[in-house]
C-alpha atoms as a PDB file:
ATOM      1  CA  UNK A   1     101.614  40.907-111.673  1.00  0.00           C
ATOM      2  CA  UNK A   2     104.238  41.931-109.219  1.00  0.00           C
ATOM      3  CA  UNK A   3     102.228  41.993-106.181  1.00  0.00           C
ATOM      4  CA  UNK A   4     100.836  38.418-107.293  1.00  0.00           C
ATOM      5  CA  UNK A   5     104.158  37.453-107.709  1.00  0.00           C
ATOM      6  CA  UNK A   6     105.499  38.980-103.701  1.00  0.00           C
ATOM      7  CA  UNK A   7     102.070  37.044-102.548  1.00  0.00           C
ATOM      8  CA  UNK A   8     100.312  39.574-101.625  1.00  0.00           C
ATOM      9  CA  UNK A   9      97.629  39.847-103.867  1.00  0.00           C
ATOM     10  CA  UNK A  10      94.204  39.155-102.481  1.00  0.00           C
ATOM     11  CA  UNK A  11      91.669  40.321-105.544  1.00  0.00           C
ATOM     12  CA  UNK A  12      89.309  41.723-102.631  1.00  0.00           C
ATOM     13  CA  UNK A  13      92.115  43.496-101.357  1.00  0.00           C
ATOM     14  CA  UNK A  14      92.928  44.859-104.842  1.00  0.00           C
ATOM     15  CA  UNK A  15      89.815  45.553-105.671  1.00  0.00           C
ATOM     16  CA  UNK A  16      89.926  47.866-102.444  1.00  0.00           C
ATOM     17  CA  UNK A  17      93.074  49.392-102.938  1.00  0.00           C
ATOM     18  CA  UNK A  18      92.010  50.308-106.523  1.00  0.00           C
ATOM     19  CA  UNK A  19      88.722  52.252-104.868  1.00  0.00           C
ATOM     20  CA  UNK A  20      90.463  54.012-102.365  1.00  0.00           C
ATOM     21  CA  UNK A  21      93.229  55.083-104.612  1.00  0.00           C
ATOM     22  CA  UNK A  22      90.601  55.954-107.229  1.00  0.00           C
ATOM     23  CA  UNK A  23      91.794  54.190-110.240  1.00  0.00           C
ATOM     24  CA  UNK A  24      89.985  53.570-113.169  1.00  0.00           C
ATOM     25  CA  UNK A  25      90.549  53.470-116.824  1.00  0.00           C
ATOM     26  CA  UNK A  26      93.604  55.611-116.701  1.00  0.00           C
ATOM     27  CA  UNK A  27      96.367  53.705-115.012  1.00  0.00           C
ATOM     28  CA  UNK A  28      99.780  55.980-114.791  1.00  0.00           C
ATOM     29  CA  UNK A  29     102.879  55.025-113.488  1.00  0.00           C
ATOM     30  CA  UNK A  30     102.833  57.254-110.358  1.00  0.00           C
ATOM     31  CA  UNK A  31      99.735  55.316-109.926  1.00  0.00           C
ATOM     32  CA  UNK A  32     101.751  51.777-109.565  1.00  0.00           C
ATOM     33  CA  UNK A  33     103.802  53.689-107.267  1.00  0.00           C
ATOM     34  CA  UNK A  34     101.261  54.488-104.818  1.00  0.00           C
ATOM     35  CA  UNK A  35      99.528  51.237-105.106  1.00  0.00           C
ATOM     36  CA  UNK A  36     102.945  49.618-103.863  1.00  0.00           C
ATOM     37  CA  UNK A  37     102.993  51.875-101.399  1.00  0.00           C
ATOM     38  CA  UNK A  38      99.330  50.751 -99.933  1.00  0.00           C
ATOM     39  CA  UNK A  39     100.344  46.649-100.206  1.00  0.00           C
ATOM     40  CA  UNK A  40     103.787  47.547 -98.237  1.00  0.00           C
ATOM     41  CA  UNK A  41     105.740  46.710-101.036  1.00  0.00           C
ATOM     42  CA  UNK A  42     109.143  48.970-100.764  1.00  0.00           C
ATOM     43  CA  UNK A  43     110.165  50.135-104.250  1.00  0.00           C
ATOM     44  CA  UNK A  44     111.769  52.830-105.512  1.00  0.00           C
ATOM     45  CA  UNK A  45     110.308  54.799-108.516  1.00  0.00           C
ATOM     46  CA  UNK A  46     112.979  56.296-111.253  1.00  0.00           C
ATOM     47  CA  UNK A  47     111.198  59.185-113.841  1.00  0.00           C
ATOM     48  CA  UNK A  48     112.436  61.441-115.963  1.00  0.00           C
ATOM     49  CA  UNK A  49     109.653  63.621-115.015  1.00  0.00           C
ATOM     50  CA  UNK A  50     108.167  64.467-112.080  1.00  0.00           C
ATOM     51  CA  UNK A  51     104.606  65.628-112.704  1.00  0.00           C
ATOM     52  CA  UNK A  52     103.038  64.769-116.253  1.00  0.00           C
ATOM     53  CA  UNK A  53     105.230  65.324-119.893  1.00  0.00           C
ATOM     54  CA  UNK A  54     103.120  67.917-121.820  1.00  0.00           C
ATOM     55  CA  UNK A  55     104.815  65.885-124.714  1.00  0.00           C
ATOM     56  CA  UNK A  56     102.723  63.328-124.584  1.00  0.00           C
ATOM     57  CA  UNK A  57      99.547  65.217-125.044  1.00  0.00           C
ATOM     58  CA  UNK A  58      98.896  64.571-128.836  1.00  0.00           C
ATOM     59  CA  UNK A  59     100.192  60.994-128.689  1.00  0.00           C
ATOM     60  CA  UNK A  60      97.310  58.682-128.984  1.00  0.00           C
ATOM     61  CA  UNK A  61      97.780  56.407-125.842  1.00  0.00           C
ATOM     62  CA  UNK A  62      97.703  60.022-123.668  1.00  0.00           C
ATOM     63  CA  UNK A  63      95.056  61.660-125.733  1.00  0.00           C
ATOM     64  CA  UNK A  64      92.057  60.334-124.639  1.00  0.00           C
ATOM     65  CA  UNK A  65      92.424  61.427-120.663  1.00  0.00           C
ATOM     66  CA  UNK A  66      95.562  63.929-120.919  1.00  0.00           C
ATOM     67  CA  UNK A  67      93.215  66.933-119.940  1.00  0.00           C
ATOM     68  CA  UNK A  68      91.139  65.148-117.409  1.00  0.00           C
ATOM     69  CA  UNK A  69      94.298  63.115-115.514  1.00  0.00           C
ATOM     70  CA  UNK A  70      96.774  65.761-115.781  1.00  0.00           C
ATOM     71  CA  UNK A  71      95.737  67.924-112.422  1.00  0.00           C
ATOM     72  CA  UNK A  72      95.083  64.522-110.844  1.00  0.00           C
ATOM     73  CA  UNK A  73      98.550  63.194-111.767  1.00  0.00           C
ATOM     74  CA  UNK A  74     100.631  66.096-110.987  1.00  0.00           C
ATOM     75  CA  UNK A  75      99.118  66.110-107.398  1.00  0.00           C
ATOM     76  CA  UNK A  76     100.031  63.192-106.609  1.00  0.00           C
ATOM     77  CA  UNK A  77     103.542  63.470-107.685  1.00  0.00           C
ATOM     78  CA  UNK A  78     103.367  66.997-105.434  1.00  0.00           C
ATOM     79  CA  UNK A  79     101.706  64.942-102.468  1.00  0.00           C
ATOM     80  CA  UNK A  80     104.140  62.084-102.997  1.00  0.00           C
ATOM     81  CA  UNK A  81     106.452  62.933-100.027  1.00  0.00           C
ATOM     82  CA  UNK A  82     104.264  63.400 -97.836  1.00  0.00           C
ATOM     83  CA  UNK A  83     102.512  60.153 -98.578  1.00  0.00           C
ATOM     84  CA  UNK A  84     105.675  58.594 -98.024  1.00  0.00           C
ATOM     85  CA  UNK A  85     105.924  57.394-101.555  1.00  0.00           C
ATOM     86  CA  UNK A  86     109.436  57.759-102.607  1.00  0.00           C
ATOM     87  CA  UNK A  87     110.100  59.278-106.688  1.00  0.00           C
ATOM     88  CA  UNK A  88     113.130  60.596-107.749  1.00  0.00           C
ATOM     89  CA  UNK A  89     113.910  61.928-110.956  1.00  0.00           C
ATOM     90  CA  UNK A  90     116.097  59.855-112.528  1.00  0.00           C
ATOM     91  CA  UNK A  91     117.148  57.260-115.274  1.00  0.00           C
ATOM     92  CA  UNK A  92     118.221  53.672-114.810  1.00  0.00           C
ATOM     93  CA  UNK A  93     120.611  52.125-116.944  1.00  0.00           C
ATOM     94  CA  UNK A  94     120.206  48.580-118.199  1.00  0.00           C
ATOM     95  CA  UNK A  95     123.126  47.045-116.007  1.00  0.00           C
ATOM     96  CA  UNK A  96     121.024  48.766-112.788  1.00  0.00           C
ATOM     97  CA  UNK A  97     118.001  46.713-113.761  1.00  0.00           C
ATOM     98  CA  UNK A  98     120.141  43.681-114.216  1.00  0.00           C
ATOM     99  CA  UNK A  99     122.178  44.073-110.914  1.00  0.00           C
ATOM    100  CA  UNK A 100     118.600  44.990-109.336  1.00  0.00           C
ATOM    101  CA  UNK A 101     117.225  41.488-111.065  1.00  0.00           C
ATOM    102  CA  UNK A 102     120.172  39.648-109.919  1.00  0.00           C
ATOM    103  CA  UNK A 103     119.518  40.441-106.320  1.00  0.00           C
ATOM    104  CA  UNK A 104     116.198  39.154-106.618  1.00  0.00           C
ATOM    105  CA  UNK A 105     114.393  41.681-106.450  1.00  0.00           C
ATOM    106  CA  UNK A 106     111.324  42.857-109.110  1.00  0.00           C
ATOM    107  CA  UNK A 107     111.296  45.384-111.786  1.00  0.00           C
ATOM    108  CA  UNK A 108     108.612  47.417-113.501  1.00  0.00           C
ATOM    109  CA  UNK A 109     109.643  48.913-116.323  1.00  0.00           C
ATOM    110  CA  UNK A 110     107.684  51.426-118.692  1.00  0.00           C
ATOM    111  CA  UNK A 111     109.327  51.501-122.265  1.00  0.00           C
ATOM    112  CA  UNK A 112     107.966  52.504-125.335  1.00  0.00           C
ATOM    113  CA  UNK A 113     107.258  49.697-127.842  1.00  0.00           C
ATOM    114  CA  UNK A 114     107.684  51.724-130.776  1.00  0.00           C
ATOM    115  CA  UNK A 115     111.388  51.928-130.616  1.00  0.00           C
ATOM    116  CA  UNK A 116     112.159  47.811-129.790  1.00  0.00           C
ATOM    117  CA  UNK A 117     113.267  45.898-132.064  1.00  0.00           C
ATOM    118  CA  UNK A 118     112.871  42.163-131.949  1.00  0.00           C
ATOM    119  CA  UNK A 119     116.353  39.911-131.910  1.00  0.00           C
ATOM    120  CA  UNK A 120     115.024  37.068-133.529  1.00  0.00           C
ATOM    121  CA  UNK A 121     112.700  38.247-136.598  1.00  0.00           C
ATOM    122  CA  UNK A 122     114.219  41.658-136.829  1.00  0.00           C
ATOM    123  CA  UNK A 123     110.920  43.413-137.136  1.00  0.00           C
ATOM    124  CA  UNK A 124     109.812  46.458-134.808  1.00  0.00           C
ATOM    125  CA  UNK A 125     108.263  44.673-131.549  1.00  0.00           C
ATOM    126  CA  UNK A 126     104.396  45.210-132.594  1.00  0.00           C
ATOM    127  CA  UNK A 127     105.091  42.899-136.132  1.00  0.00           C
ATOM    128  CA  UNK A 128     107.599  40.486-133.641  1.00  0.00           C
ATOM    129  CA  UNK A 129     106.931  37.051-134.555  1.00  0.00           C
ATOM    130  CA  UNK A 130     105.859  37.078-130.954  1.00  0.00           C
ATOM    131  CA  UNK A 131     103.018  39.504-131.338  1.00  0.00           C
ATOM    132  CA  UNK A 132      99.800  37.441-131.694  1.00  0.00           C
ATOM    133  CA  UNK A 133      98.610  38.283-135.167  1.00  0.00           C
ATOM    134  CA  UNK A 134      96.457  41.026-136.144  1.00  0.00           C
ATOM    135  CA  UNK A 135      97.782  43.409-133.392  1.00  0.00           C
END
């Protein structure tokens, strides 16, 4: 979405990137990070961690590919330097996202949908009267 969004998104191109980058079913966010890197795009990527969270092992979005991705994923955060791909461990307040959105400049943010909490219906974000039903 955000390299559609900068213009830069040719689907050949994309398709391409995602090849040479060797992505596939398991998308993290270091991943995003290098893919910027490859369109240009200068960003800056804030993690608590740098490498992957063993803590995430047993939860069931992780659980599937933890064992095979987690090699893969830590070397890339090693490599990241020299790759030119900037990381720094870090956490980003809500007023830094908002002064970074007010400059006009894009975000992407990873948060974890269990702990929202929708404004208007008051329900946890996956019952949100925005949540197509059934999911």
């Amino acid at each position: 979405m955000v390299l559609r969004y900068l213009g830069q998104l040719d689907d050949g191109e994309f398709e391409n990137a995602l090849q040479e980058l060797q992505l596939t079913r398991s998308i993290w966010t270091i991943d995003l990070a290098y893919l910027m890197r490859h369109f240009g795009v200068r960003h800056r990527f804030c993690t608590q961690t740098l490498g992957v969270d063993k803590g995430y092992k047993n939860q069931s979005f992780y659980r599937k590919h933890f064992d095979t991705e987690e090699t893969r994923v830590n070397q890339l955060f090693a490599q990241a330097k020299a790759c030119k791909v900037q990381v720094e461990k870090c956490t980003v307040s809500v007023q830094d996202i908002q002064v970074h959105l007010a400059q006009g400049h894009v975000a992407i943010v990873l948060v974890n949908s269990g702990v929202l909490h929708c404004d208007l219906c008051s329900s946890p974000v996956k019952y949100c009267c925005f949540t197509p039903s059934g999911h």
